[in-house]
N, C-alpha and C. Protein backbone atom coordinates (compact mmCIF):
# COMPACT_ATOMS: atom_id res chain seq x y z
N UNK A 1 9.05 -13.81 3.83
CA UNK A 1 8.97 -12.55 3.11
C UNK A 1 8.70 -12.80 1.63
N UNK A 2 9.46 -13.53 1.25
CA UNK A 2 8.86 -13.95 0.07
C UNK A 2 7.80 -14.56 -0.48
N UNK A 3 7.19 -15.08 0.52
CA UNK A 3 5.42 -16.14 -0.21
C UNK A 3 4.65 -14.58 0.34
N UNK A 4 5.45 -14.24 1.50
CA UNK A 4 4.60 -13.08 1.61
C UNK A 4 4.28 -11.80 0.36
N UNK A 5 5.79 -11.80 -0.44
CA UNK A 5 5.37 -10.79 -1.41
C UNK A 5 4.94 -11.34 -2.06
N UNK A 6 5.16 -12.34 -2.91
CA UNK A 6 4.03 -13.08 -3.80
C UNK A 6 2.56 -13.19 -4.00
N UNK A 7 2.44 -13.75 -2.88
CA UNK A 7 0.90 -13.97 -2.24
C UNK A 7 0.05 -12.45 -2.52
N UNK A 8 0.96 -11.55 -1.76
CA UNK A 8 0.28 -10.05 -2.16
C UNK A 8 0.27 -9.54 -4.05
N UNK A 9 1.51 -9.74 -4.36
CA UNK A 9 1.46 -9.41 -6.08
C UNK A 9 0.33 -9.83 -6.47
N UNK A 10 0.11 -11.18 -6.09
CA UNK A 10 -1.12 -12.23 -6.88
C UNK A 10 -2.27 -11.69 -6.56
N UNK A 11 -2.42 -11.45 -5.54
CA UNK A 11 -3.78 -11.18 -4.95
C UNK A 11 -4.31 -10.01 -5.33
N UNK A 12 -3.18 -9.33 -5.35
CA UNK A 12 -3.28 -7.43 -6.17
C UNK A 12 -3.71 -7.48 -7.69
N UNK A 13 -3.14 -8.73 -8.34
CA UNK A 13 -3.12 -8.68 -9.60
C UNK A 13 -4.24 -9.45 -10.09
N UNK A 14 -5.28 -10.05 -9.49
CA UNK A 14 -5.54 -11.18 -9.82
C UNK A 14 -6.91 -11.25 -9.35
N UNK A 15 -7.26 -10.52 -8.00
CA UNK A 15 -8.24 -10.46 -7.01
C UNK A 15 -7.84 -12.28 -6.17
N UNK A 16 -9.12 -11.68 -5.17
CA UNK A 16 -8.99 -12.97 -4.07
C UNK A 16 -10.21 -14.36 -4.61
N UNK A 17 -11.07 -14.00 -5.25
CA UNK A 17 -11.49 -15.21 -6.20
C UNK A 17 -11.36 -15.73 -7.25
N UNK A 18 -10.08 -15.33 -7.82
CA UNK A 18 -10.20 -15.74 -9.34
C UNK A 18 -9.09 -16.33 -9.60
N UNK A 19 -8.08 -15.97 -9.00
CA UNK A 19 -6.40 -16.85 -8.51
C UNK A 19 -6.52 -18.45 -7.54
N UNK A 20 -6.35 -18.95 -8.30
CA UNK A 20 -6.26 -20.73 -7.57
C UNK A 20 -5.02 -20.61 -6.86
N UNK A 21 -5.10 -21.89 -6.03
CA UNK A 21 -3.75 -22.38 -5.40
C UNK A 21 -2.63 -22.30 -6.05
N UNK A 22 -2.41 -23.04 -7.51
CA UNK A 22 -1.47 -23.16 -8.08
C UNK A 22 -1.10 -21.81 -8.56
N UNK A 23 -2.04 -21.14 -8.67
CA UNK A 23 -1.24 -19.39 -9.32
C UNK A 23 -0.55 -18.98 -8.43
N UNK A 24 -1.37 -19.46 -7.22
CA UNK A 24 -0.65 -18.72 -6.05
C UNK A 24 0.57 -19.32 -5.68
N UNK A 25 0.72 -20.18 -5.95
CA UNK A 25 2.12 -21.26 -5.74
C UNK A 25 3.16 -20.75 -6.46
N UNK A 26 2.91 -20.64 -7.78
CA UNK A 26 3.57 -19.89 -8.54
C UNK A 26 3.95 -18.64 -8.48
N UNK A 27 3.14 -17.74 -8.01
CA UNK A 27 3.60 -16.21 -7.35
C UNK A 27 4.56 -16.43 -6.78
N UNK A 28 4.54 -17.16 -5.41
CA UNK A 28 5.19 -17.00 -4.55
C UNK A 28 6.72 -18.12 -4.89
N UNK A 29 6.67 -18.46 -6.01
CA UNK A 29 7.73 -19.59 -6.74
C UNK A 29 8.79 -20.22 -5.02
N UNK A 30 7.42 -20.92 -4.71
CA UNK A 30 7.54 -22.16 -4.00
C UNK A 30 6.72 -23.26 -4.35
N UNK A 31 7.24 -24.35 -3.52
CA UNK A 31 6.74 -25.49 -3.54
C UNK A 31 5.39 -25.57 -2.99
N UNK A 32 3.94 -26.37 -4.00
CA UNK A 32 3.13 -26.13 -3.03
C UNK A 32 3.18 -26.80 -1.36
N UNK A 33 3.87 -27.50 -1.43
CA UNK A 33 4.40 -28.31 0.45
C UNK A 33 4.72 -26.77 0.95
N UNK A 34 5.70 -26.15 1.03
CA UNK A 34 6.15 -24.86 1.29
C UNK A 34 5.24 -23.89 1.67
N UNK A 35 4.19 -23.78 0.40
CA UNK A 35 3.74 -23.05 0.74
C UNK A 35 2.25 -23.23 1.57
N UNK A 36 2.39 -24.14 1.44
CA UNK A 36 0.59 -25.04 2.71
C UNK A 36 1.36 -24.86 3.77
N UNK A 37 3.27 -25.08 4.06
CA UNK A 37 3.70 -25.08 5.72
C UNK A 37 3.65 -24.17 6.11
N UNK A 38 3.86 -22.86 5.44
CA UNK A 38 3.74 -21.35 6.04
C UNK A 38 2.39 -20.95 6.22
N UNK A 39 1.06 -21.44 4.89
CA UNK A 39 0.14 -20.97 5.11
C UNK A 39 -0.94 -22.18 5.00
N UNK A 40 -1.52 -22.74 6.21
CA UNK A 40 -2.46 -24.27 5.70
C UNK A 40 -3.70 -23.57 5.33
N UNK A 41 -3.56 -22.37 4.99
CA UNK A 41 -5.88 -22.25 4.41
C UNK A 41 -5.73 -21.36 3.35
N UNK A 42 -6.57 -21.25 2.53
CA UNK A 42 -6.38 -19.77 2.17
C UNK A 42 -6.72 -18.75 2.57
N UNK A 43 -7.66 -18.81 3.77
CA UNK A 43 -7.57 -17.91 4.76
C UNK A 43 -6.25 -17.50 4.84
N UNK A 44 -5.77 -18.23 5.67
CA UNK A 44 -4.22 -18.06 5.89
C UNK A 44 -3.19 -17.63 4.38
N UNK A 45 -3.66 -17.85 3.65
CA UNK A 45 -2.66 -16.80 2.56
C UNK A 45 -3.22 -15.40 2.16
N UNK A 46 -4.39 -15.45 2.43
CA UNK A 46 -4.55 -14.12 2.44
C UNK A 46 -4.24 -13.39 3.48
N UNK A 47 -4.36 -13.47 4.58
CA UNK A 47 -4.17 -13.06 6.01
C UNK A 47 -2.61 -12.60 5.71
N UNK A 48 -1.77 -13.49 5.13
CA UNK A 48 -0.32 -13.29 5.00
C UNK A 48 0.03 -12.53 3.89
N UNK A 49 -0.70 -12.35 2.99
CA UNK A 49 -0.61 -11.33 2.11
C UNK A 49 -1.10 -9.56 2.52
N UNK A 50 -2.01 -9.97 3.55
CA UNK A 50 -2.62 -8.70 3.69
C UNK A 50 -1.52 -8.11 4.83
N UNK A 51 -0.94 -8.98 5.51
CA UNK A 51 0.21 -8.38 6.30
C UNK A 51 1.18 -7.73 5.98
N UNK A 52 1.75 -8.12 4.38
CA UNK A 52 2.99 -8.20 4.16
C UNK A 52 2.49 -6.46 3.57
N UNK A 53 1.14 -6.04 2.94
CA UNK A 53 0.96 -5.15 2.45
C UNK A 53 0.79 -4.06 3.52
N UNK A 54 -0.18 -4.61 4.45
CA UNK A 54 -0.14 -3.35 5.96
C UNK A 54 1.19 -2.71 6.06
N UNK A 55 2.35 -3.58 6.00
CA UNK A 55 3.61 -3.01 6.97
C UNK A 55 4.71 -2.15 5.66
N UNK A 56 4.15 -2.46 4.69
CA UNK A 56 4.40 -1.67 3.08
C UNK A 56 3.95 -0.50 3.27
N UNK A 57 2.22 -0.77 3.30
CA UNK A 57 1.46 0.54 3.09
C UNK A 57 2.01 1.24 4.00
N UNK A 58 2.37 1.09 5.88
CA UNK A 58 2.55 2.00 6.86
C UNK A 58 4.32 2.55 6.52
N UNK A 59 5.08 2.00 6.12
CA UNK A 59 6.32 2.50 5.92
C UNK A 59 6.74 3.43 4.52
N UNK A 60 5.86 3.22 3.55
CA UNK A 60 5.73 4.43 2.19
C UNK A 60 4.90 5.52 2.70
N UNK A 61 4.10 5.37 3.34
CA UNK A 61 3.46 6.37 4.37
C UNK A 61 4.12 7.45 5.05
N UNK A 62 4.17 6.82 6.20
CA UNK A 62 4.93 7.69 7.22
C UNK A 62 6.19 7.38 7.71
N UNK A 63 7.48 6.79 6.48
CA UNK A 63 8.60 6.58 7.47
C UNK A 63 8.94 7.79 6.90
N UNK A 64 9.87 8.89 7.21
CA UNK A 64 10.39 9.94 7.10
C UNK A 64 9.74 10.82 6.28
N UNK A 65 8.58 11.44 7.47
CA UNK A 65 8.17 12.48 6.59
C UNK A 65 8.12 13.43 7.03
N UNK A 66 8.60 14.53 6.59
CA UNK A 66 8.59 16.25 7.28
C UNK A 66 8.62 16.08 8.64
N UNK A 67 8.70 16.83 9.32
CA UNK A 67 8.95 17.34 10.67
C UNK A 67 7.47 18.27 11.07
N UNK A 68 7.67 19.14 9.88
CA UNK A 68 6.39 20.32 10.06
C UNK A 68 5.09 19.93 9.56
N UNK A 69 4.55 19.64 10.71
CA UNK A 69 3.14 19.21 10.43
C UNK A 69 2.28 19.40 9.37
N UNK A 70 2.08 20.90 8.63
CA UNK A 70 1.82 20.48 7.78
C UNK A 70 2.24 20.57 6.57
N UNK A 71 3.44 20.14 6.09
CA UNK A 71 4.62 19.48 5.35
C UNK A 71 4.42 18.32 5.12
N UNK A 72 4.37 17.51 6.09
CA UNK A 72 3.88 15.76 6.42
C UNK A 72 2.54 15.75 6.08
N UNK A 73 1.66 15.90 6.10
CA UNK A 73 0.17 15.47 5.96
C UNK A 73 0.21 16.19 4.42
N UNK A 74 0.57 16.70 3.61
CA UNK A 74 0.84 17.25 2.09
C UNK A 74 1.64 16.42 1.75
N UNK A 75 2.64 15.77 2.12
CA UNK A 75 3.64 14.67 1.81
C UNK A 75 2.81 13.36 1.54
N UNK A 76 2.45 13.23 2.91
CA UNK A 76 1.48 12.11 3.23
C UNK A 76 0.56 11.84 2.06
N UNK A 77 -0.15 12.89 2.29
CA UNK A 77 -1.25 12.99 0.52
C UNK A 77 -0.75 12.28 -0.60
N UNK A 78 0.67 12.63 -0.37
CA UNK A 78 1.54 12.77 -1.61
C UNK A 78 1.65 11.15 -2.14
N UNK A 79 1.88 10.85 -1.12
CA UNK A 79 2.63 9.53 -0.94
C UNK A 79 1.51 8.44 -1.06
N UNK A 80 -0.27 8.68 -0.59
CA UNK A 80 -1.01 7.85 -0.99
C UNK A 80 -1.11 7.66 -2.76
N UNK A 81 -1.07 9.05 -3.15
CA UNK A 81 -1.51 9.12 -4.74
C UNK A 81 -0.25 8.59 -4.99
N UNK A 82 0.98 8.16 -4.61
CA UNK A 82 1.53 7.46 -5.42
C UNK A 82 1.53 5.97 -5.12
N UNK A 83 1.59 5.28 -4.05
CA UNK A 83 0.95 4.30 -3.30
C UNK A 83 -0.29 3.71 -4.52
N UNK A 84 -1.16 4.81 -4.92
CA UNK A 84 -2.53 4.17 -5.75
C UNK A 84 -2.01 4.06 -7.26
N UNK A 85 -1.19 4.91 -7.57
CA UNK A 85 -1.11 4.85 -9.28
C UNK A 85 0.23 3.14 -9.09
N UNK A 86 1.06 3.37 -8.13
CA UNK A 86 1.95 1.81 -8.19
C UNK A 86 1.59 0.69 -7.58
N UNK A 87 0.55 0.87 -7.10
CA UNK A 87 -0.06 -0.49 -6.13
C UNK A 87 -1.44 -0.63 -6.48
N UNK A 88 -2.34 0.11 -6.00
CA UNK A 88 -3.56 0.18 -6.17
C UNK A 88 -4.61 0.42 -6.77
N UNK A 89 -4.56 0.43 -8.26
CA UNK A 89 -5.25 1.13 -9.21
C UNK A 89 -6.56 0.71 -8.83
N UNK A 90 -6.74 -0.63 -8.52
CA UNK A 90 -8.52 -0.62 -8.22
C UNK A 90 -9.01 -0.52 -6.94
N UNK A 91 -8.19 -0.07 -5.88
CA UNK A 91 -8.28 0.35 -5.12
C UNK A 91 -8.05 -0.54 -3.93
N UNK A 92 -8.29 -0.20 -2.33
CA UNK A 92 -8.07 -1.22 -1.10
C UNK A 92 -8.01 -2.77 -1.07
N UNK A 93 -6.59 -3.52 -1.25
CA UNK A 93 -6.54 -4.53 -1.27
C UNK A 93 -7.44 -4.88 0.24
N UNK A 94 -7.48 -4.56 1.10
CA UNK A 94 -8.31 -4.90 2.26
C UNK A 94 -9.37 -5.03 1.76
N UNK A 95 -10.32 -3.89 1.43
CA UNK A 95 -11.83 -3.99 1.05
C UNK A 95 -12.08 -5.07 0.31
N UNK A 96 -11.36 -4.93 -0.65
CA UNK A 96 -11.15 -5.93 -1.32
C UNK A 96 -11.67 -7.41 -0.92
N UNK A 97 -10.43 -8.15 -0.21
CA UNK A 97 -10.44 -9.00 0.66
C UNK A 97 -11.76 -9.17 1.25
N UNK A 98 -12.42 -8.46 2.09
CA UNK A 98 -13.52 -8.54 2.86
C UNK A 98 -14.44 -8.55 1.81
N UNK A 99 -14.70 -8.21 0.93
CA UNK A 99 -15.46 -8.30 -0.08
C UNK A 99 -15.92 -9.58 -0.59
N UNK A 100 -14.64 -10.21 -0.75
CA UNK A 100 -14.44 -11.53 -1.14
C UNK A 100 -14.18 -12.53 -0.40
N UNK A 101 -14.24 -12.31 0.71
CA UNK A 101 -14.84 -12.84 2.30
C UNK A 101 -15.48 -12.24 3.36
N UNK A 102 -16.84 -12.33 2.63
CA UNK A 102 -17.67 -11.17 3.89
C UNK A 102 -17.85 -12.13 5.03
N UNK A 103 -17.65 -13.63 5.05
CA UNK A 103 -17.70 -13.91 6.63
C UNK A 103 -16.69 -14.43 7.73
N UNK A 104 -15.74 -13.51 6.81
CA UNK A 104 -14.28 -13.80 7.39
C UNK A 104 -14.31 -12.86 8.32
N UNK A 105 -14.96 -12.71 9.86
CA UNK A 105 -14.26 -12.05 10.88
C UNK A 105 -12.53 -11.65 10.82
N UNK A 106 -11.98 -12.66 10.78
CA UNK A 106 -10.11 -12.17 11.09
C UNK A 106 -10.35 -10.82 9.93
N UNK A 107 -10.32 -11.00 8.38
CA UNK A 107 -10.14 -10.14 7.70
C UNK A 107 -11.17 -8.87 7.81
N UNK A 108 -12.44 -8.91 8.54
CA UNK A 108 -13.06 -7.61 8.68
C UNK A 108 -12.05 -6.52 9.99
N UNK A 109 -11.51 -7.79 11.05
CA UNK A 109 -10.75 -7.18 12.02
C UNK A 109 -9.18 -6.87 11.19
N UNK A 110 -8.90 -7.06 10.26
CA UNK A 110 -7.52 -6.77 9.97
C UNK A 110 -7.38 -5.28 9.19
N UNK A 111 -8.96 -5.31 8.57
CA UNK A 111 -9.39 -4.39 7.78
C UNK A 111 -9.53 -2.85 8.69
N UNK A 112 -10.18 -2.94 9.84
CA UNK A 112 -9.92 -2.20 11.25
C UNK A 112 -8.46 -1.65 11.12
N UNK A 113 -8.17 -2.73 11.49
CA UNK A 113 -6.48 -2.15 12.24
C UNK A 113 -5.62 -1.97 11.21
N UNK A 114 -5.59 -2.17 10.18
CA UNK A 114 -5.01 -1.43 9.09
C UNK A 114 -5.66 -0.27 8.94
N UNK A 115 -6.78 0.51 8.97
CA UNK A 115 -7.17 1.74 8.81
C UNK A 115 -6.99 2.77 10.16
N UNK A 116 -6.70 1.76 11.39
CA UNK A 116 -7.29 2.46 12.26
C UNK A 116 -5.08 2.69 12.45
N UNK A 117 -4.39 1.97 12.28
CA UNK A 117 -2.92 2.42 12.00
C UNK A 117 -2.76 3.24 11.40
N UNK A 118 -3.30 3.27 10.07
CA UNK A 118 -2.72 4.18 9.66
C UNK A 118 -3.18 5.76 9.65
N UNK A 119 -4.05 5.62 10.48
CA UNK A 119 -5.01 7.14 11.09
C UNK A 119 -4.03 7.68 12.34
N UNK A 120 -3.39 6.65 12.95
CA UNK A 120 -2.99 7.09 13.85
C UNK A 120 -1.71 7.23 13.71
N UNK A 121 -0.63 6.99 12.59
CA UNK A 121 0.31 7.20 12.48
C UNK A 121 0.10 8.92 11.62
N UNK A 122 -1.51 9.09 10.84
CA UNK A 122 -1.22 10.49 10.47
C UNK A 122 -1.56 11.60 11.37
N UNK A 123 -2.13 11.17 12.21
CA UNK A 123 -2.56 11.91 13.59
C UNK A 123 -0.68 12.29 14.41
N UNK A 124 -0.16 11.42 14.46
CA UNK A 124 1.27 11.44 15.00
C UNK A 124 2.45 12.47 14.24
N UNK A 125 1.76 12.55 12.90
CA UNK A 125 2.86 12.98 12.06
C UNK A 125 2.39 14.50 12.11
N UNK A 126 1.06 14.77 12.20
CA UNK A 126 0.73 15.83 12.11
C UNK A 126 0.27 16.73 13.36
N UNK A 127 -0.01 15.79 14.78
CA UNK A 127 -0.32 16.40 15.74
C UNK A 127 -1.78 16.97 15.80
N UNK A 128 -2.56 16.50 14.87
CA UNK A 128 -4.22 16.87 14.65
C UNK A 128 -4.91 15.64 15.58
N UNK A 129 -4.84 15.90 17.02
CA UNK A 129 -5.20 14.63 17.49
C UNK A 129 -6.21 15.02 17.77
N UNK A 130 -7.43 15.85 17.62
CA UNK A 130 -8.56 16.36 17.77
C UNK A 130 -9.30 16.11 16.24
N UNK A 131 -8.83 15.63 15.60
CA UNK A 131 -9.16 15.50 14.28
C UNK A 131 -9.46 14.39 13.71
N UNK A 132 -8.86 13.17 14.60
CA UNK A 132 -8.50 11.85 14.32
C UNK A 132 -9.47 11.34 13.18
N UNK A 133 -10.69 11.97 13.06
CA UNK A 133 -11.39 11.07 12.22
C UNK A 133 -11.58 11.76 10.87
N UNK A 134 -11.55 13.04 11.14
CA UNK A 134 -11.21 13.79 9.71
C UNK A 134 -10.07 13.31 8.84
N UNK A 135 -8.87 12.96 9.48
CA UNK A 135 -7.74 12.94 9.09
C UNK A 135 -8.06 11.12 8.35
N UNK A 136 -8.91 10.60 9.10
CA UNK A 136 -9.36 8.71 8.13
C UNK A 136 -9.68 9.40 7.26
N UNK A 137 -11.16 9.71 7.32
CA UNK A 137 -12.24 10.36 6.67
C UNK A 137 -11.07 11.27 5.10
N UNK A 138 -10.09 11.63 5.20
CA UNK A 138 -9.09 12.27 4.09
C UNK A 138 -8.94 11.16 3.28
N UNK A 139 -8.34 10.57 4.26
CA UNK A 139 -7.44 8.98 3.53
C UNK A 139 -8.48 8.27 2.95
N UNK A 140 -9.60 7.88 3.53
CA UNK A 140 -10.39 6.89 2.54
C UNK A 140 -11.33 7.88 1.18
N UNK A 141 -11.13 8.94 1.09
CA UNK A 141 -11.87 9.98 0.27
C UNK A 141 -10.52 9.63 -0.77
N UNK A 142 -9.62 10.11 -0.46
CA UNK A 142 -8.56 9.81 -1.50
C UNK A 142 -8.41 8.60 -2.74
N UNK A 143 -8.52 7.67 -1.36
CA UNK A 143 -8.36 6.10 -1.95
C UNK A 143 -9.83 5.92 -3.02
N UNK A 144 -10.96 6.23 -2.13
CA UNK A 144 -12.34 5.93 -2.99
C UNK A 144 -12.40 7.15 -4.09
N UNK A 145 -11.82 7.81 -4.26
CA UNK A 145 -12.15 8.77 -5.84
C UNK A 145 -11.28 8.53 -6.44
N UNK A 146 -10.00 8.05 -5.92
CA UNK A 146 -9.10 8.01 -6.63
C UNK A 146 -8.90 7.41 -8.58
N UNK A 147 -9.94 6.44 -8.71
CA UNK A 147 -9.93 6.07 -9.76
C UNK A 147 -10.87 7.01 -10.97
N UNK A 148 -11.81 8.37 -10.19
CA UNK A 148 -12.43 8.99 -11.02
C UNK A 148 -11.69 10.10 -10.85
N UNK A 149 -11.03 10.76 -9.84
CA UNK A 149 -10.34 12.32 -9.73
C UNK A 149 -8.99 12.15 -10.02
N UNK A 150 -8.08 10.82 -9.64
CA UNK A 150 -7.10 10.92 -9.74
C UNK A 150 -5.35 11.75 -8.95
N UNK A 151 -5.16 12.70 -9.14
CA UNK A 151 -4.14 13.55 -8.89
C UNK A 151 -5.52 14.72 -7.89
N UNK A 152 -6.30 14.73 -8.92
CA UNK A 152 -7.13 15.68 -7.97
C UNK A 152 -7.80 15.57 -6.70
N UNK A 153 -8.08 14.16 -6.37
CA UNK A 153 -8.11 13.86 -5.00
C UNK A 153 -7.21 14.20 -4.03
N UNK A 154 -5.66 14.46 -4.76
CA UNK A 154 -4.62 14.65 -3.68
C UNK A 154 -5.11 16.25 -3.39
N UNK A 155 -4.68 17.29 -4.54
CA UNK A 155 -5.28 18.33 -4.30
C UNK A 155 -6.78 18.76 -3.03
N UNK A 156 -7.52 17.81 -3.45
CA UNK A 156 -9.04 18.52 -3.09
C UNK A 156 -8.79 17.82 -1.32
N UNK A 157 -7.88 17.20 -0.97
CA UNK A 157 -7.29 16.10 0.37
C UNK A 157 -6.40 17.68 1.34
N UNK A 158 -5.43 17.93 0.37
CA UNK A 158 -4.50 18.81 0.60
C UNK A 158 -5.38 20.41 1.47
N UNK A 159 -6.50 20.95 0.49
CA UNK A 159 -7.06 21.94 0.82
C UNK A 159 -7.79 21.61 1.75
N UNK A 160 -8.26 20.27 2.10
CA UNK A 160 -9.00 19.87 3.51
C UNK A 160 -8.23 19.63 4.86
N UNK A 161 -6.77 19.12 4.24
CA UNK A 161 -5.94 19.15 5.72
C UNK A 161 -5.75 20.07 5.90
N UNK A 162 -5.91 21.29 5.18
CA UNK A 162 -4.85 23.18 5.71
C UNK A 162 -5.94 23.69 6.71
N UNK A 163 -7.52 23.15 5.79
CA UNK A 163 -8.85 23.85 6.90
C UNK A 163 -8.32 23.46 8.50
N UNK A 164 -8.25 21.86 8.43
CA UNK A 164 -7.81 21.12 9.85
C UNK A 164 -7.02 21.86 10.59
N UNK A 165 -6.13 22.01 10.02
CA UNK A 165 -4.86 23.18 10.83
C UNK A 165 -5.16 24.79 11.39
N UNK A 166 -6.04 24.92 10.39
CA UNK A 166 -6.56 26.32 10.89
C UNK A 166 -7.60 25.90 11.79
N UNK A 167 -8.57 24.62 11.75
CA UNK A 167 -9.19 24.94 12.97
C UNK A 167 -8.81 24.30 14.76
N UNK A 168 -7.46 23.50 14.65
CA UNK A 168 -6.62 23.31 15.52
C UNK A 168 -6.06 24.42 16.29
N UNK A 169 -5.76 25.23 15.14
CA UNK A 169 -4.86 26.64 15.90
C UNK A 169 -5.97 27.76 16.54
N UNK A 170 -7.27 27.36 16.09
CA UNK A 170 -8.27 28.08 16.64
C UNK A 170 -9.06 27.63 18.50
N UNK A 171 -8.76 26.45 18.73
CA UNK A 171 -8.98 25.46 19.54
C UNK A 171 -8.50 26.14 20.76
């Protein structure tokens, strides 16, 4: 847990090409032996960084949110724009990642299932399971304006999940 949070601080702070081993050693204030036994590549420290952030991002998300559907997906909103102003100012540590390893298969597939989780945990919270892709399609609109709209992405997110609901109840 710990090289794991490290590894992620660094990588957040630092990007995935511009941080050496030893920074990264230092993040994670282990030994570099320590930290080659948990992770032998840097594949493998990123892979372990990007984990430690998936199971972050999915629990500031959706652990206890509203009951009333759409309560939770306005929460939810809520909870990315704050997610981006304390974590993410330049946006998807994933994209990121793949960016800076475009021929890293594992990280294009991790990049998947981190988006495709957390679509389906807002599909769950909200019961828009006819929507499933509108409801991504929210989340990555959020994340990608976020650095030019800001607060107003949550807003302009918010008035697009209420349409969803009205056209669910029309269904």
């Amino acid at each position: 847990m710990k090289i794991a949070a490290g590894l992620e601080r660094a990588f957040a702070q630092h990007g995935f090409a511009q941080i050496g081993v030893d920074g990264l050693r230092e993040a994670t204030q282990v030994s570099l032996r320590t930290l080659y036994k948990y992770c032998p590549s840097r594949e493998a420290m990123v892979v372990t960084a990007l984990e430690h952030r998936h199971q972050r991002y999915l629990a500031h998300l959706l652990d206890g949110l509203p009951t009333t559907p759409t309560q939770a997906l306005d929460e939810a909103f809520e909870r990315i724009g704050n997610w981006m102003l304390e974590n993410a100012p330049q946006g998807c540590l994933f994209k990121s990642a793949v960016a800076a390893h475009p021929d890293s298969e594992l990280l294009h597939q991790m990049l998947e299932r981190h988006k495709l989780e957390v679509c389906d945990g807002l599909v769950r919270a909200t019961g828009l399971t006819s929507h499933r892709d509108e409801l991504l399609f929210l989340h990555e609109a959020i994340i990608h304006s976020w650095s030019i709209m800001g607060s107003r992405a949550i807003s302009s997110a918010k008035g697009f999940g209420q349409e969803l609901f009205r056209q669910a109840a029309q269904q």
